[in-house]
C-alpha atoms as a PDB file:
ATOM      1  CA  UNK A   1      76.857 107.259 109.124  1.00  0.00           C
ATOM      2  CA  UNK A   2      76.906 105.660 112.334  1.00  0.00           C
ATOM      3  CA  UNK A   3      73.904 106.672 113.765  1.00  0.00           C
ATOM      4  CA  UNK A   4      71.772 105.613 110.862  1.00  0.00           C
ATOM      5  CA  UNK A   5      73.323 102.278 110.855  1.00  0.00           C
ATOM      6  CA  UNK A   6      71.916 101.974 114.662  1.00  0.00           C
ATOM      7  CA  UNK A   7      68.869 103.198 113.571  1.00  0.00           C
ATOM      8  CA  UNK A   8      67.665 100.876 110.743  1.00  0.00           C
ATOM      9  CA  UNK A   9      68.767  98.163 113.282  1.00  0.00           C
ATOM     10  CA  UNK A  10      66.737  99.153 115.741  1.00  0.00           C
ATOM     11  CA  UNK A  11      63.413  99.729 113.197  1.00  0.00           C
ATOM     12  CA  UNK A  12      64.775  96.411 111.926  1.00  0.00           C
ATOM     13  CA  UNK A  13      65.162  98.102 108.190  1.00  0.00           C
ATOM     14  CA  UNK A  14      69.180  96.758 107.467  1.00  0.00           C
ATOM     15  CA  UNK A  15      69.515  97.210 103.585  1.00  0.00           C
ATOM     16  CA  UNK A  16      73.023  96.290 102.293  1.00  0.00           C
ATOM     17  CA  UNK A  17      74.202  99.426 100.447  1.00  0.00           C
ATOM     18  CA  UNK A  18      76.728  98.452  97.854  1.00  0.00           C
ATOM     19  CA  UNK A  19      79.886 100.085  99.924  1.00  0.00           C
ATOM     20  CA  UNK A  20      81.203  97.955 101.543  1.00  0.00           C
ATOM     21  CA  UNK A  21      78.794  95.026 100.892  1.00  0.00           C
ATOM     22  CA  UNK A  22      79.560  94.164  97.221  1.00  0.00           C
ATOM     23  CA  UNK A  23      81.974  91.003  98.263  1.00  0.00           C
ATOM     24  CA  UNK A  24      80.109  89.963 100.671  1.00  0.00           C
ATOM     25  CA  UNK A  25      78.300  86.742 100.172  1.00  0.00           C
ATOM     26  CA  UNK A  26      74.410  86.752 100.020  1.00  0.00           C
ATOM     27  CA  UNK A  27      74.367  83.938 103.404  1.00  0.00           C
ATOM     28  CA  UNK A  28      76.992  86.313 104.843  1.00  0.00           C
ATOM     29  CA  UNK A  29      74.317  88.854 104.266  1.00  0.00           C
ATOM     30  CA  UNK A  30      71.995  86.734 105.360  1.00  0.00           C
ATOM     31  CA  UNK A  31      73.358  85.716 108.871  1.00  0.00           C
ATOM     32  CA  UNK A  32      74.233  89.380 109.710  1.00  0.00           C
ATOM     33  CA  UNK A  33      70.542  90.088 109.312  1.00  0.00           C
ATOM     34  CA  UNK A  34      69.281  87.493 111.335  1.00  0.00           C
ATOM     35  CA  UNK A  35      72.217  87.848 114.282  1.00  0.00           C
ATOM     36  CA  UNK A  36      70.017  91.512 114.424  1.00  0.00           C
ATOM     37  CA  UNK A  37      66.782  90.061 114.795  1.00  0.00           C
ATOM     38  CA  UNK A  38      65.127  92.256 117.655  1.00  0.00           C
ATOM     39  CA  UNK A  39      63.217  89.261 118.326  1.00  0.00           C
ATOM     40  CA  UNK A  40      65.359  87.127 120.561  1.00  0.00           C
ATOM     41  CA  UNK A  41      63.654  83.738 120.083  1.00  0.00           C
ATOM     42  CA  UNK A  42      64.107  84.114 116.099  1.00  0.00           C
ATOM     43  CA  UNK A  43      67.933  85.409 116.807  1.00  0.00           C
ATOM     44  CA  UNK A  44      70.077  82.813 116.417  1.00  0.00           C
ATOM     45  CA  UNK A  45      72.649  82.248 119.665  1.00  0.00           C
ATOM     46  CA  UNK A  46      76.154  82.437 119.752  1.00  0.00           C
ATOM     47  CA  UNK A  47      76.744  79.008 120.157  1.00  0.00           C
ATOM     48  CA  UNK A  48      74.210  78.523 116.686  1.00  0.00           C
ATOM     49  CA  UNK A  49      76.080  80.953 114.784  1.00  0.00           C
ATOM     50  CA  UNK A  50      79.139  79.078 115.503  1.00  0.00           C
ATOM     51  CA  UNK A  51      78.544  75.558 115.031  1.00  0.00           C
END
């Protein structure tokens, strides 16, 4: 649910469940994870992401 979603992403613990992550490319995956870093000098910016 939603609330354990927000959780792991605060305690930084994101694990891609198969639903609805199955089609999802592994540096899709990859990205998502790091756009959630808590740690905003290893998060990458908008303007990163982006270009």
């Amino acid at each position: 649910n939603k609330q354990r979603v927000a959780q792991a992403i605060i305690q930084s613990n994101l694990v891609f469940q198969p639903k609805p992550w199955p089609k999802v490319s592994d540096n899709a995956k990859d990205l998502v994870k790091k756009m959630l870093d808590l740690d905003p000098k290893r998060r990458p910016t908008a303007q990163e992401v982006l270009g």
